[in-house]
N, C-alpha and C. Protein backbone atom coordinates (compact mmCIF):
# COMPACT_ATOMS: atom_id res chain seq x y z
N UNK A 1 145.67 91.57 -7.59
CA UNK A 1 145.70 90.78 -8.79
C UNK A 1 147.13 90.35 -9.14
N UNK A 2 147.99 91.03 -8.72
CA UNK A 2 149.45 91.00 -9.23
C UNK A 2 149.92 89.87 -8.58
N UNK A 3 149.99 89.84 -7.10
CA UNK A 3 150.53 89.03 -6.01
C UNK A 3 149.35 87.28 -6.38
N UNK A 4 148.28 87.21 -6.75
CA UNK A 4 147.63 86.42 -7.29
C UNK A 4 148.66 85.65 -8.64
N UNK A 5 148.75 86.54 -9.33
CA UNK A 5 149.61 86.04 -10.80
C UNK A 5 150.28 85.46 -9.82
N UNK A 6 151.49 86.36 -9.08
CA UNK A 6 152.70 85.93 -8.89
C UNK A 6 152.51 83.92 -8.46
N UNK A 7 151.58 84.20 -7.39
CA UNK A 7 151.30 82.47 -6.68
C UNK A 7 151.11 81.82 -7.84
N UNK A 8 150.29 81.82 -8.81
CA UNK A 8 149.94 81.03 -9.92
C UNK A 8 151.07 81.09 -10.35
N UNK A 9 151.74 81.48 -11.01
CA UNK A 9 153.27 81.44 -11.46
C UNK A 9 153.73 80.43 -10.88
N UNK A 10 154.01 80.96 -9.52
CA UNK A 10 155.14 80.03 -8.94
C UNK A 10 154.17 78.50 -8.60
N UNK A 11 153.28 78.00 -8.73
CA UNK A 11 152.72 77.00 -8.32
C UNK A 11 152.85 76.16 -9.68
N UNK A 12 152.61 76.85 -10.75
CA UNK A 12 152.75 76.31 -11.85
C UNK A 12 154.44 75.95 -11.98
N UNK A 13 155.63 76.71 -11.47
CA UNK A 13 157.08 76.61 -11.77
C UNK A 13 157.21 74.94 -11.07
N UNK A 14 156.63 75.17 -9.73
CA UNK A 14 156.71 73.63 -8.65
C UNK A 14 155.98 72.64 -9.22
N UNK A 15 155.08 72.61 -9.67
CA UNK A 15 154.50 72.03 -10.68
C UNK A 15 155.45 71.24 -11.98
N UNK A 16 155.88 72.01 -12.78
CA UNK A 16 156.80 71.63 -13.83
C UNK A 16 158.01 71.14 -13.14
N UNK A 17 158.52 71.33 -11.83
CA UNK A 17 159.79 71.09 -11.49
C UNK A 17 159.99 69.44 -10.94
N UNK A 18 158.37 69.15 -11.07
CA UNK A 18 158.19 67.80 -10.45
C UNK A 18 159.14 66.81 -11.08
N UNK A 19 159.89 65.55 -10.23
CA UNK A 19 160.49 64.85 -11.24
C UNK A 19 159.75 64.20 -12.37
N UNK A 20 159.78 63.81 -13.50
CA UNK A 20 159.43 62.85 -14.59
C UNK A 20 160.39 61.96 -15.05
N UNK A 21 159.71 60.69 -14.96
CA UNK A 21 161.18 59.16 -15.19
C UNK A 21 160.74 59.26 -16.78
N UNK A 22 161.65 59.62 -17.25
CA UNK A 22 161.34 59.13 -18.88
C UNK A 22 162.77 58.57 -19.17
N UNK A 23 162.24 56.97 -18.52
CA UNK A 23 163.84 56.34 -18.68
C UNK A 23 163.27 55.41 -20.28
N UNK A 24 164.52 54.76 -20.71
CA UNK A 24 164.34 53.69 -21.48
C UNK A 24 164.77 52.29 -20.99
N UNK A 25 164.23 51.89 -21.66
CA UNK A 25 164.01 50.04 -21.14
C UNK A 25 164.44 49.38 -22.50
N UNK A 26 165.28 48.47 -22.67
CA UNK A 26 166.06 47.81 -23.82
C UNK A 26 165.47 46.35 -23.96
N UNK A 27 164.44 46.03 -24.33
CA UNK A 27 164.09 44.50 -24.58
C UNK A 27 165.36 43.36 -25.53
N UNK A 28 166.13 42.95 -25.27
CA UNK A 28 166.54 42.19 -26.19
C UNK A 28 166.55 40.31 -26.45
N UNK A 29 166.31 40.09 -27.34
CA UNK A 29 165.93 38.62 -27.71
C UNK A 29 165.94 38.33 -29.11
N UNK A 30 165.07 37.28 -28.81
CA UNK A 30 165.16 36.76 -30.38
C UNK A 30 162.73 36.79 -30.72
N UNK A 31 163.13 35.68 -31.66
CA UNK A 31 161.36 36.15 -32.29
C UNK A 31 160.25 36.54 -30.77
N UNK A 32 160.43 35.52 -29.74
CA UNK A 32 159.51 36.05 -28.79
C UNK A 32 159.54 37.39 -28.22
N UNK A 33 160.78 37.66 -28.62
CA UNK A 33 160.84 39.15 -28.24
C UNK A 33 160.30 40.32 -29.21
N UNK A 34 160.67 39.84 -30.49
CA UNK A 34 160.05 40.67 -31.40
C UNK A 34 158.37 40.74 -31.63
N UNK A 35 157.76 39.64 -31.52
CA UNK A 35 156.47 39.13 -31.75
C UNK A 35 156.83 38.64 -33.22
N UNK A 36 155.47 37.53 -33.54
CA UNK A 36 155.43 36.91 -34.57
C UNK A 36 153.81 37.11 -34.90
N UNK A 37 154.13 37.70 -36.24
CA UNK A 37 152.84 38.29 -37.01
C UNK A 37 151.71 37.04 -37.01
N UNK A 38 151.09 37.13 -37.61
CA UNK A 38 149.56 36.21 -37.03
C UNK A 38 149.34 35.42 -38.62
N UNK A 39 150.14 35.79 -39.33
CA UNK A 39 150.24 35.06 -40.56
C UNK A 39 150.02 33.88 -40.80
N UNK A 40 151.18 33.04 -40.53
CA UNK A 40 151.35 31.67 -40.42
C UNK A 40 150.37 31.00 -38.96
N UNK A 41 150.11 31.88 -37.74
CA UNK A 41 149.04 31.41 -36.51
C UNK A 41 148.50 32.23 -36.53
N UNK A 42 147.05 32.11 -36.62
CA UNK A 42 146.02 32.99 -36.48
C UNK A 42 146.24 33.35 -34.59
N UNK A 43 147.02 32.85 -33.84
CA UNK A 43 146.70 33.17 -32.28
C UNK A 43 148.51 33.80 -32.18
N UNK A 44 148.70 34.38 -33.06
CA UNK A 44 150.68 34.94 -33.11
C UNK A 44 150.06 36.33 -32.62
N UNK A 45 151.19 36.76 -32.17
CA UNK A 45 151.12 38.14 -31.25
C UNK A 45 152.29 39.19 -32.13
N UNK A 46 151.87 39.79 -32.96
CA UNK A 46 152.49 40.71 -33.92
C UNK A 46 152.94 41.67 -32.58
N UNK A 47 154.19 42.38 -33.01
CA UNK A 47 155.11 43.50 -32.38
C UNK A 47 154.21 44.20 -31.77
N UNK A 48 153.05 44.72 -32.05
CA UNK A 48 152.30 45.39 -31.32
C UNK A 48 151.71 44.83 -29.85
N UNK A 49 151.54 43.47 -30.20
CA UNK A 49 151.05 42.63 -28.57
C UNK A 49 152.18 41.77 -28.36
N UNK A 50 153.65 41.76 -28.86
CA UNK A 50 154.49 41.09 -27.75
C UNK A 50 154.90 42.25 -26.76
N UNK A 51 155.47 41.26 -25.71
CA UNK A 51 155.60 41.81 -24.22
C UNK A 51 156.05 42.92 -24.50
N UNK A 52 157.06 43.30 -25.04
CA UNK A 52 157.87 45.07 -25.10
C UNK A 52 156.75 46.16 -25.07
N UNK A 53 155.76 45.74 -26.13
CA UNK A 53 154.50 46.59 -26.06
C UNK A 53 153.70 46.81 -25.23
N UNK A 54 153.48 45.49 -24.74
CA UNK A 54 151.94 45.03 -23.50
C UNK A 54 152.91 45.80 -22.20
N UNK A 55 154.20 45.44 -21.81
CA UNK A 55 155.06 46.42 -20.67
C UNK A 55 154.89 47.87 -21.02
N UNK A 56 155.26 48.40 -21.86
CA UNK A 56 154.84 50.12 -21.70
C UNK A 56 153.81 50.44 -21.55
N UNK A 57 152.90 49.57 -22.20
CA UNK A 57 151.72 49.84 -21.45
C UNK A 57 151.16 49.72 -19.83
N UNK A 58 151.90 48.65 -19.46
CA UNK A 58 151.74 48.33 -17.96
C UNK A 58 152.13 49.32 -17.77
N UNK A 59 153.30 50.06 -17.54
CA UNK A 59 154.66 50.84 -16.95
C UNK A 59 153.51 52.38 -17.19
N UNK A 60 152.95 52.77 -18.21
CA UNK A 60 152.36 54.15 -18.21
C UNK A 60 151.27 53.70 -17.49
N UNK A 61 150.17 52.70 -17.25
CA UNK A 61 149.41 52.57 -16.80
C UNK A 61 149.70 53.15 -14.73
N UNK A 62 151.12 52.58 -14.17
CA UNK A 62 151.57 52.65 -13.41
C UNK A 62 152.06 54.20 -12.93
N UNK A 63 151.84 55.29 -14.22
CA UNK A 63 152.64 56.34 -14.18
C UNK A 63 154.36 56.40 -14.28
N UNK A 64 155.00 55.44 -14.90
CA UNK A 64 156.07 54.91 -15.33
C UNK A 64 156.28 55.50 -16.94
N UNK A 65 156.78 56.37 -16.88
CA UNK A 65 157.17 57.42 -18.31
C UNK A 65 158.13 56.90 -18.93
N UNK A 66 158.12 55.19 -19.28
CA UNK A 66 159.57 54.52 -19.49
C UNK A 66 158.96 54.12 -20.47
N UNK A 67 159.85 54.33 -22.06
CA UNK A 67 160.01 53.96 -23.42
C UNK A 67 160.44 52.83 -23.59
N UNK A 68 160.21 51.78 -23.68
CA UNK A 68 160.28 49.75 -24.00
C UNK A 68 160.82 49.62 -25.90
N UNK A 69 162.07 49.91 -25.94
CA UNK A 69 162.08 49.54 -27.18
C UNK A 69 162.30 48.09 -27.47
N UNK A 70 161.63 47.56 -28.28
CA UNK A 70 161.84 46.16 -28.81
C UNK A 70 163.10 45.83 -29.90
N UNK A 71 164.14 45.24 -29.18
CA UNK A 71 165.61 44.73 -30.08
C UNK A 71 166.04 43.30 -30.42
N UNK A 72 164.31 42.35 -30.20
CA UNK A 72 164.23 41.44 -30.73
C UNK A 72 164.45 41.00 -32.31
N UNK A 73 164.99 39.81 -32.50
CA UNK A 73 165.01 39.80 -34.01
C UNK A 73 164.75 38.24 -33.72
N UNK A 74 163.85 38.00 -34.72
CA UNK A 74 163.44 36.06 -34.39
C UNK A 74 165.04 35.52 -35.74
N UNK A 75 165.30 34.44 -34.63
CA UNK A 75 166.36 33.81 -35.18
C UNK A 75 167.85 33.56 -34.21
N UNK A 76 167.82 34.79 -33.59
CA UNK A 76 168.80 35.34 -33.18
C UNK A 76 169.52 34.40 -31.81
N UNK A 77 170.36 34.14 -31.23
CA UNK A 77 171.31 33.86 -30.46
C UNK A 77 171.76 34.62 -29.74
N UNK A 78 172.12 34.19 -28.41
CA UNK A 78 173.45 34.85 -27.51
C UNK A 78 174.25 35.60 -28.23
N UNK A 79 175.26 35.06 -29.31
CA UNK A 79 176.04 35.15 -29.28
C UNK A 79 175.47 36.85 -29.96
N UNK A 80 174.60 36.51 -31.32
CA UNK A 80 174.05 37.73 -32.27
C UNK A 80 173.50 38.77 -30.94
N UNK A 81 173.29 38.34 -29.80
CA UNK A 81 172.32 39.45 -29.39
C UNK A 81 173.50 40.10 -28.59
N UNK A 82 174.54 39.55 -27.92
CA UNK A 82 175.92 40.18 -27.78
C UNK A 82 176.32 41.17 -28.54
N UNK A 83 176.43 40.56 -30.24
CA UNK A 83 177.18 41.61 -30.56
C UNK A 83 176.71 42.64 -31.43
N UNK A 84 175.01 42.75 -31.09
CA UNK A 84 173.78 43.69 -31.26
C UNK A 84 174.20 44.80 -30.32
N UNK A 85 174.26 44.35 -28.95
CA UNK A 85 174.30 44.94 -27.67
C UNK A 85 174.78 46.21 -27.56
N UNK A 86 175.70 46.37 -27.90
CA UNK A 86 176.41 48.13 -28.34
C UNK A 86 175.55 49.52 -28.95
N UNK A 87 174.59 48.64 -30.23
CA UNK A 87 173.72 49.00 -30.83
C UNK A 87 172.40 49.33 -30.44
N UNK A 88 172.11 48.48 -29.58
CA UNK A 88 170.77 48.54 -28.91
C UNK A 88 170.74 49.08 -27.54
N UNK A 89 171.71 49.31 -26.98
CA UNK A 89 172.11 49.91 -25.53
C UNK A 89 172.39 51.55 -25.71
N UNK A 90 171.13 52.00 -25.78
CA UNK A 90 171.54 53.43 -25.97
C UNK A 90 171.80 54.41 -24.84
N UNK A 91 172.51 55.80 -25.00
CA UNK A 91 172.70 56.38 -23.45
C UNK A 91 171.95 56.45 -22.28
N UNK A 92 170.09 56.69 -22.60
CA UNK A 92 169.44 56.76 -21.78
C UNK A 92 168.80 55.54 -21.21
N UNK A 93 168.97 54.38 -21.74
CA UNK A 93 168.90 52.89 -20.85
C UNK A 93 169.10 53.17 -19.52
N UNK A 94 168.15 52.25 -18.80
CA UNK A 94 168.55 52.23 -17.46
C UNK A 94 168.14 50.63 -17.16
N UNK A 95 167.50 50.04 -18.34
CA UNK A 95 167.02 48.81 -18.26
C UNK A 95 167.33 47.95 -19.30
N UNK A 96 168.09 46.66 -19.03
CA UNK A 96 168.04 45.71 -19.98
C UNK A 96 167.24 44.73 -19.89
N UNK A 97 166.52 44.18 -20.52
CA UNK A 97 165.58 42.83 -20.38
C UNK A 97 166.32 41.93 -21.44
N UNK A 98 166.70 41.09 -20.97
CA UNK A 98 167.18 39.70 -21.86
C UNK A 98 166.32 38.62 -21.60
N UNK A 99 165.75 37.99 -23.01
CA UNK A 99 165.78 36.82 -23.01
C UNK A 99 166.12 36.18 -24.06
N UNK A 100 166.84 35.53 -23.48
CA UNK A 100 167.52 34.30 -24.27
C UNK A 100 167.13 33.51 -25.24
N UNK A 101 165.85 33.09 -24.85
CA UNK A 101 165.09 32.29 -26.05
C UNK A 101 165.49 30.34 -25.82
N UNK A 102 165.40 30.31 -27.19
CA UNK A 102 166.25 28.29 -27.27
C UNK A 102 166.68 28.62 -28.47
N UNK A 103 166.78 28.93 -29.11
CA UNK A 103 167.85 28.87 -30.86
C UNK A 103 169.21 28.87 -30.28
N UNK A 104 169.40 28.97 -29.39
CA UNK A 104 171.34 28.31 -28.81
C UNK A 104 171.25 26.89 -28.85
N UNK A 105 170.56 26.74 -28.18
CA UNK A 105 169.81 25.13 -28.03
C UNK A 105 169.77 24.34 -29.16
N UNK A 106 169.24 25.04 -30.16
CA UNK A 106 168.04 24.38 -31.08
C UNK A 106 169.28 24.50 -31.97
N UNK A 107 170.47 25.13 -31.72
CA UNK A 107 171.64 25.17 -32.83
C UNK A 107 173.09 24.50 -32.52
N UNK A 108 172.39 24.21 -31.04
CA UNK A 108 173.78 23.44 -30.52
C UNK A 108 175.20 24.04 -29.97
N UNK A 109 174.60 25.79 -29.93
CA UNK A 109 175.54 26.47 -29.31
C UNK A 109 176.57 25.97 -27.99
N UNK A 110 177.23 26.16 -27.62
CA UNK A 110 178.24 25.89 -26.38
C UNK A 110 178.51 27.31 -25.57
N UNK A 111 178.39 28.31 -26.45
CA UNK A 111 178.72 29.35 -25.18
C UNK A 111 177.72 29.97 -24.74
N UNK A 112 176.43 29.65 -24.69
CA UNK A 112 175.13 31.11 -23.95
C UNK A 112 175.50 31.11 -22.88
N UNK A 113 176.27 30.34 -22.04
CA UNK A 113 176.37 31.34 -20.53
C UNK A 113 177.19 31.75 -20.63
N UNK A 114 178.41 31.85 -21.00
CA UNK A 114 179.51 33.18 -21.60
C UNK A 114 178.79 34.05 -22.43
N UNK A 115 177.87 33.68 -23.36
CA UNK A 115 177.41 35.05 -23.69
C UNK A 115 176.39 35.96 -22.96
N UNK A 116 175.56 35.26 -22.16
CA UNK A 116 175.14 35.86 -21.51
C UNK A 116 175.44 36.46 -20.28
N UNK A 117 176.98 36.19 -19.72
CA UNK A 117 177.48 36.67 -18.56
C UNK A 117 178.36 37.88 -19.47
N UNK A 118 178.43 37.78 -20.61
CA UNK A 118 179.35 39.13 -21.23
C UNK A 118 178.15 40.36 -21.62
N UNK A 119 176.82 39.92 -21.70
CA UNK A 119 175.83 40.64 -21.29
C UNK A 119 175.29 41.43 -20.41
N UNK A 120 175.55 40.87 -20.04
CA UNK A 120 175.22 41.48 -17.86
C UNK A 120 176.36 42.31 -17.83
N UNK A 121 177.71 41.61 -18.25
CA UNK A 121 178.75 42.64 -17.50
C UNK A 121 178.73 43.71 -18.68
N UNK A 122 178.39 43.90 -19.77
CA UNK A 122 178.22 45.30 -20.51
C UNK A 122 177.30 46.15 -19.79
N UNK A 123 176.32 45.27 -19.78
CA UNK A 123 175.33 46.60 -19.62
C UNK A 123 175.49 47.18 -17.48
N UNK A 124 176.02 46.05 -17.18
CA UNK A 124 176.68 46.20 -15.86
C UNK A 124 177.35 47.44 -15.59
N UNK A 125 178.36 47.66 -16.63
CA UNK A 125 179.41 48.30 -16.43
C UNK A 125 179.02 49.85 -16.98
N UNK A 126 177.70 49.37 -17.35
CA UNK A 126 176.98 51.14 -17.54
C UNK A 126 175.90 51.38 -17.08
N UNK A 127 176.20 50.84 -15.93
CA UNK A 127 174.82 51.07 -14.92
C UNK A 127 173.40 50.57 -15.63
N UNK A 128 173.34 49.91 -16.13
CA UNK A 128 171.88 49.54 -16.62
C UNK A 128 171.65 48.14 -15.39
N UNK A 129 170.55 48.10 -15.40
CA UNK A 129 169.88 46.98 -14.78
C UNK A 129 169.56 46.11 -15.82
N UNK A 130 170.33 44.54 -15.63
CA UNK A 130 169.48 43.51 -16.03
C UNK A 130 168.37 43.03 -15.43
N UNK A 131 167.41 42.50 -16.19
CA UNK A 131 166.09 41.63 -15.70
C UNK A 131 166.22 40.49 -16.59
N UNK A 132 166.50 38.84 -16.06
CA UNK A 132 165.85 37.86 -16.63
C UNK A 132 164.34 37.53 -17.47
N UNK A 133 164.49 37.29 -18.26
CA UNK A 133 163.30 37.38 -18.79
C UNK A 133 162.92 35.48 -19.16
N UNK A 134 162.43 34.60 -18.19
CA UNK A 134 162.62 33.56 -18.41
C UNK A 134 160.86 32.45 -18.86
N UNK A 135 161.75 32.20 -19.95
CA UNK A 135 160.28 31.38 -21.17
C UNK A 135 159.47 30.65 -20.76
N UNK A 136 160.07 29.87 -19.58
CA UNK A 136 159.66 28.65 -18.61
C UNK A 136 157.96 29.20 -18.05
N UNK A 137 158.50 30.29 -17.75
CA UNK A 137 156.72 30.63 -17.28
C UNK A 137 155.75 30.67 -18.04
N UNK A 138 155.68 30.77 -19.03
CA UNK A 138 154.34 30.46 -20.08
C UNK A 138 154.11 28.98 -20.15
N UNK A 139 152.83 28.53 -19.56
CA UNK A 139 152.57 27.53 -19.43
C UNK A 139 151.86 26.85 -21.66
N UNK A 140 151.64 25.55 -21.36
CA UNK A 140 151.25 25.17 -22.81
C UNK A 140 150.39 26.34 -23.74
N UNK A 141 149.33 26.40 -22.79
CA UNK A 141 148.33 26.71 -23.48
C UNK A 141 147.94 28.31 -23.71
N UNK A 142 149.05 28.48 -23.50
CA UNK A 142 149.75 30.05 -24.24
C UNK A 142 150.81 30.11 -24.86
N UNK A 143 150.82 28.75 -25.88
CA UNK A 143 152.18 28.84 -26.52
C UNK A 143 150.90 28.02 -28.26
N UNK A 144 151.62 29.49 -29.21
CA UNK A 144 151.35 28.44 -30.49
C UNK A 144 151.17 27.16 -30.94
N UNK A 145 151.07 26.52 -31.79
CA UNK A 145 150.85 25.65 -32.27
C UNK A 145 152.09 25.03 -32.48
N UNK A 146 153.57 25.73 -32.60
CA UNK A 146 154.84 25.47 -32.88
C UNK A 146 155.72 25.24 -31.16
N UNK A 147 154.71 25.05 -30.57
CA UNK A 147 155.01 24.86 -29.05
C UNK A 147 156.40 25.94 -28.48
N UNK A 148 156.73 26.70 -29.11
CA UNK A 148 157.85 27.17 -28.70
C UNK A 148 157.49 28.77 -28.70
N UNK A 149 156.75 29.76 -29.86
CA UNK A 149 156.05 31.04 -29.49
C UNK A 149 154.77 31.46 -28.88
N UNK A 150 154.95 32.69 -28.73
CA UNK A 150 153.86 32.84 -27.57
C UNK A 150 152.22 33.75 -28.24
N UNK A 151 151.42 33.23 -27.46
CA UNK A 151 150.16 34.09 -28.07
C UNK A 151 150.41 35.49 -27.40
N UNK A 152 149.48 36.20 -27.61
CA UNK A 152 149.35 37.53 -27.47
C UNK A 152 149.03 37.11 -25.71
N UNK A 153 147.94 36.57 -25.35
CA UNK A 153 148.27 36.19 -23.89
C UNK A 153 149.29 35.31 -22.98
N UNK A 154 149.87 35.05 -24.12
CA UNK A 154 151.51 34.56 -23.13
C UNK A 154 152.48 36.05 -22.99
N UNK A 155 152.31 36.78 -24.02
CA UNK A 155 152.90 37.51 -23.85
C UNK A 155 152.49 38.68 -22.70
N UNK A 156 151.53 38.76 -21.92
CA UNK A 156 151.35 39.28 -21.84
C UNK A 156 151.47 39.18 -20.07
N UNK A 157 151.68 37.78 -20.11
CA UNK A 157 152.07 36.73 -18.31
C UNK A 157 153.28 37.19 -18.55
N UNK A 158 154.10 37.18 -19.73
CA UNK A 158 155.38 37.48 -19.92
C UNK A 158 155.92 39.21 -19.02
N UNK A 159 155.08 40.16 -19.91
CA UNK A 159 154.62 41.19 -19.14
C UNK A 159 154.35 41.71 -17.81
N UNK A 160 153.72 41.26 -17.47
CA UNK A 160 153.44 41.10 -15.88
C UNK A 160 154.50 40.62 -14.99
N UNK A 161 155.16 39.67 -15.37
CA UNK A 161 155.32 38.81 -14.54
C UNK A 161 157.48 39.76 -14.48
N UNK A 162 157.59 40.50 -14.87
CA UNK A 162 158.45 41.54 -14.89
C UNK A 162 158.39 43.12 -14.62
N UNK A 163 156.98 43.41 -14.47
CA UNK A 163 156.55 44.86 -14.53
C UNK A 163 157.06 45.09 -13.10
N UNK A 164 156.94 44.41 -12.15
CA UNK A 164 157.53 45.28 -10.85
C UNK A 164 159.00 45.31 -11.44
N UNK A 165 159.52 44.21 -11.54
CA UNK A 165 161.33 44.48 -11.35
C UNK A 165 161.71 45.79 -12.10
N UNK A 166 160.83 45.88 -13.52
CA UNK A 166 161.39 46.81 -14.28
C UNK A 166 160.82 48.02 -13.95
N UNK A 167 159.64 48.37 -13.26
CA UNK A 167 159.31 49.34 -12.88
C UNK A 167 160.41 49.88 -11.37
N UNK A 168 160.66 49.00 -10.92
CA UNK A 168 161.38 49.55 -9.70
C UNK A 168 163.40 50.03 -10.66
N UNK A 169 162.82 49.30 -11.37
CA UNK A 169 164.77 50.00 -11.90
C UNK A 169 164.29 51.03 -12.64
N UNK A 170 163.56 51.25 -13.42
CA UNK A 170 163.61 52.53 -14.91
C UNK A 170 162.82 53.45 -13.62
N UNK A 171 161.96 53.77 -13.10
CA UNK A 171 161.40 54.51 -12.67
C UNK A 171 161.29 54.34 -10.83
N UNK A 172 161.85 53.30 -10.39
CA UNK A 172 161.98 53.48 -8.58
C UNK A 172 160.67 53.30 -8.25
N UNK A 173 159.49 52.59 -8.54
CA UNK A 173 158.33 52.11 -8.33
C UNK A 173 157.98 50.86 -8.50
């Protein structure tokens, strides 16, 4: 009975010693990143069904123990999500997701590719992985009524259409 314990013991120790990825993943953007409540569009994808959400779910579905925080804020810019970046880049990141959005655009900005190359090289320079996160792929008819946000099923192509890259950086799958 003793030498019995002992195996159970130790099978249970190899057991617990298994690795577990409980990395974090840094979403940052502007409203598509945050989601937009269903208020003003009955077809808006509140924080709970934009992509940051619908990805952890992919990512645990996958056995991917990676935390997706959402550091979207609708409005926001390069330049604002730059100098967010410090803030939202916490120690256990291993993943940045940027997207950019159009409010640079839509404001007539001049620097998003300086800000977004001072992006990359932050989170560069602390080992995080960037992932593009690019808008172009949501076709019309997963985009609101304001042609520019996404339904809960754009967000969700949005999702997908990143789950390998980010699964192979936060967790090596």
């Amino acid at each position: 009975m003793g030498a019995t314990r002992g195996a159970l013991f130790a099978v249970a120790l190899l057991g617990s010693a298994a690795p577990v990825c409980a990395a974090a993943v840094v979403a940052l953007g502007a409203s598509n990143t945050e989601g937009r409540g269903r208020g003003a569009h009955p077809d808006g994808a509140p924080k709970s069904q934009a992509y940051p959400a619908q990805l952890q779910a992919m990512l645990a579905a996958r056995g991917c123990r990676a935390t997706v925080l959402n550091a979207g804020v609708a409005g926001d810019t390069t330049a604002g999500m730059l100098r967010r970046l410090p803030g939202a880049l916490g120690k256990d990141a291993k993943v940045l997701i940027l997207q950019p959005g159009g409010n640079d655009a839509r404001r007539g900005a001049t620097d998003t590719e300086a800000n977004i190359a001072a992006i990359k090289s932050y989170a560069g320079a602390r080992g995080v992985t960037v992932v593009m996160l690019d808008n172009l792929r949501i076709a019309r008819d997963h985009r609101l009524p304001d042609g520019m946000h996404f339904s809960a099923e754009g967000h969700k192509i949005l999702a997908q259409s990143i789950l390998s890259d980010v699964a192979a950086a936060a967790c090596g799958r």
